[in-house]
Protein backbone atom coordinates (compact mmCIF):
# COMPACT_ATOMS: atom_id res chain seq x y z
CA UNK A 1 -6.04 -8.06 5.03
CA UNK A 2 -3.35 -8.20 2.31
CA UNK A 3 -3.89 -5.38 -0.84
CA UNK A 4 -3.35 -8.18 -3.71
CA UNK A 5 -6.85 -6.90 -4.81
CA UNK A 6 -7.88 -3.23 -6.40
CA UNK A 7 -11.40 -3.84 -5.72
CA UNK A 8 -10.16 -4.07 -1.74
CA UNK A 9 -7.82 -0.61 -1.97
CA UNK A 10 -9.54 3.30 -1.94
CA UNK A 11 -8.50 6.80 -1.79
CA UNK A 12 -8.57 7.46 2.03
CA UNK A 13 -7.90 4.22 2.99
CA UNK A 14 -5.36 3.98 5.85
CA UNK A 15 -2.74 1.26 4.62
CA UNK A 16 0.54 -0.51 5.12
CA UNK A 17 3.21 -0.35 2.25
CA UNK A 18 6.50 -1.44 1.50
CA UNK A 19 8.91 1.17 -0.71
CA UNK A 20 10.83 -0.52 -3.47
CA UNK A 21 13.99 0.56 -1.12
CA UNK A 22 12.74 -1.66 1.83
CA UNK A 23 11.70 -4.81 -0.28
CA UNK A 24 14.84 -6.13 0.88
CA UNK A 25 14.07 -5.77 4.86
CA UNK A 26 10.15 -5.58 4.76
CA UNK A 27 10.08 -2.29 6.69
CA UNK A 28 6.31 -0.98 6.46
CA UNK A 29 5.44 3.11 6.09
CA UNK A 30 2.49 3.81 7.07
CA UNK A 31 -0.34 6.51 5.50
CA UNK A 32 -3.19 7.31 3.45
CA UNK A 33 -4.01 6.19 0.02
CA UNK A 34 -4.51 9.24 -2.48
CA UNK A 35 -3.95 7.30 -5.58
CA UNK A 36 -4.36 4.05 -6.88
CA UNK A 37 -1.33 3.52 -9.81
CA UNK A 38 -1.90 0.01 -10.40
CA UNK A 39 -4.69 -0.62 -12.95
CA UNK A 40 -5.00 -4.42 -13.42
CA UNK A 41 -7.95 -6.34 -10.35
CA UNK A 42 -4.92 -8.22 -9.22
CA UNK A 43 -1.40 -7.94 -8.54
CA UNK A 44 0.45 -11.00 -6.70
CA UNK A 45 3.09 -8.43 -4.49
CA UNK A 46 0.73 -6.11 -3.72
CA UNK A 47 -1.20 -3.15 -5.41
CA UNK A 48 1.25 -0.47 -6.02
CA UNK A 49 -0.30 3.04 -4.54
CA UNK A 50 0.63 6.78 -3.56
CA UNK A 51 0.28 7.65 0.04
CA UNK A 52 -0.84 11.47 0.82
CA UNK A 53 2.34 12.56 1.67
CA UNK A 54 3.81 11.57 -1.96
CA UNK A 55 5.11 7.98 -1.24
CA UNK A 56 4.81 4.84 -3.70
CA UNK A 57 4.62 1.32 -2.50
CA UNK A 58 3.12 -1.73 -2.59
CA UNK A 59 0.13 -2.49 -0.07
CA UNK A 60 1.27 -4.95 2.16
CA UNK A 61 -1.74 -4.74 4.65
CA UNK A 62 -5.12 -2.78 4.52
CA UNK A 63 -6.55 -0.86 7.75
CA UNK A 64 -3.73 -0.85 10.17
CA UNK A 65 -2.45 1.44 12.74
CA UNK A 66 0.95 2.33 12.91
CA UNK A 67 2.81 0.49 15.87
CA UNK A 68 5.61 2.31 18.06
């Protein structure tokens, strides 16, 4: 599931996101959401979070687990 939509995104949700640094490449970091920082319903490239461990990103994809 892609995380174009707040309603869709939670604190504690387990998440894919892409740093502004990696746009270019598309690399994914993995984590959990603590905050959302996007405040419109909707945002076309993704709703931008913070991950626990302090990271910002867009949500690329919603419940995955982090491949090897």
């Amino acid at each position: 599931m892609h995380g174009r939509n707040r309603n869709d995104i939670y604190p504690g949700l387990e998440v894919a996101i892409i740093l502004k640094k990696d746009q270019r490449t598309g690399k994914r970091t993995y984590g959990i959401v603590k905050d959302i920082l996007t405040s419109a319903p909707y945002h076309s490239r993704g709703i931008k979070v913070r991950l626990e461990d302090g990271q910002i990103g867009r949500v690329e994809e919603i419940n995955v687990t982090e491949e090897d």
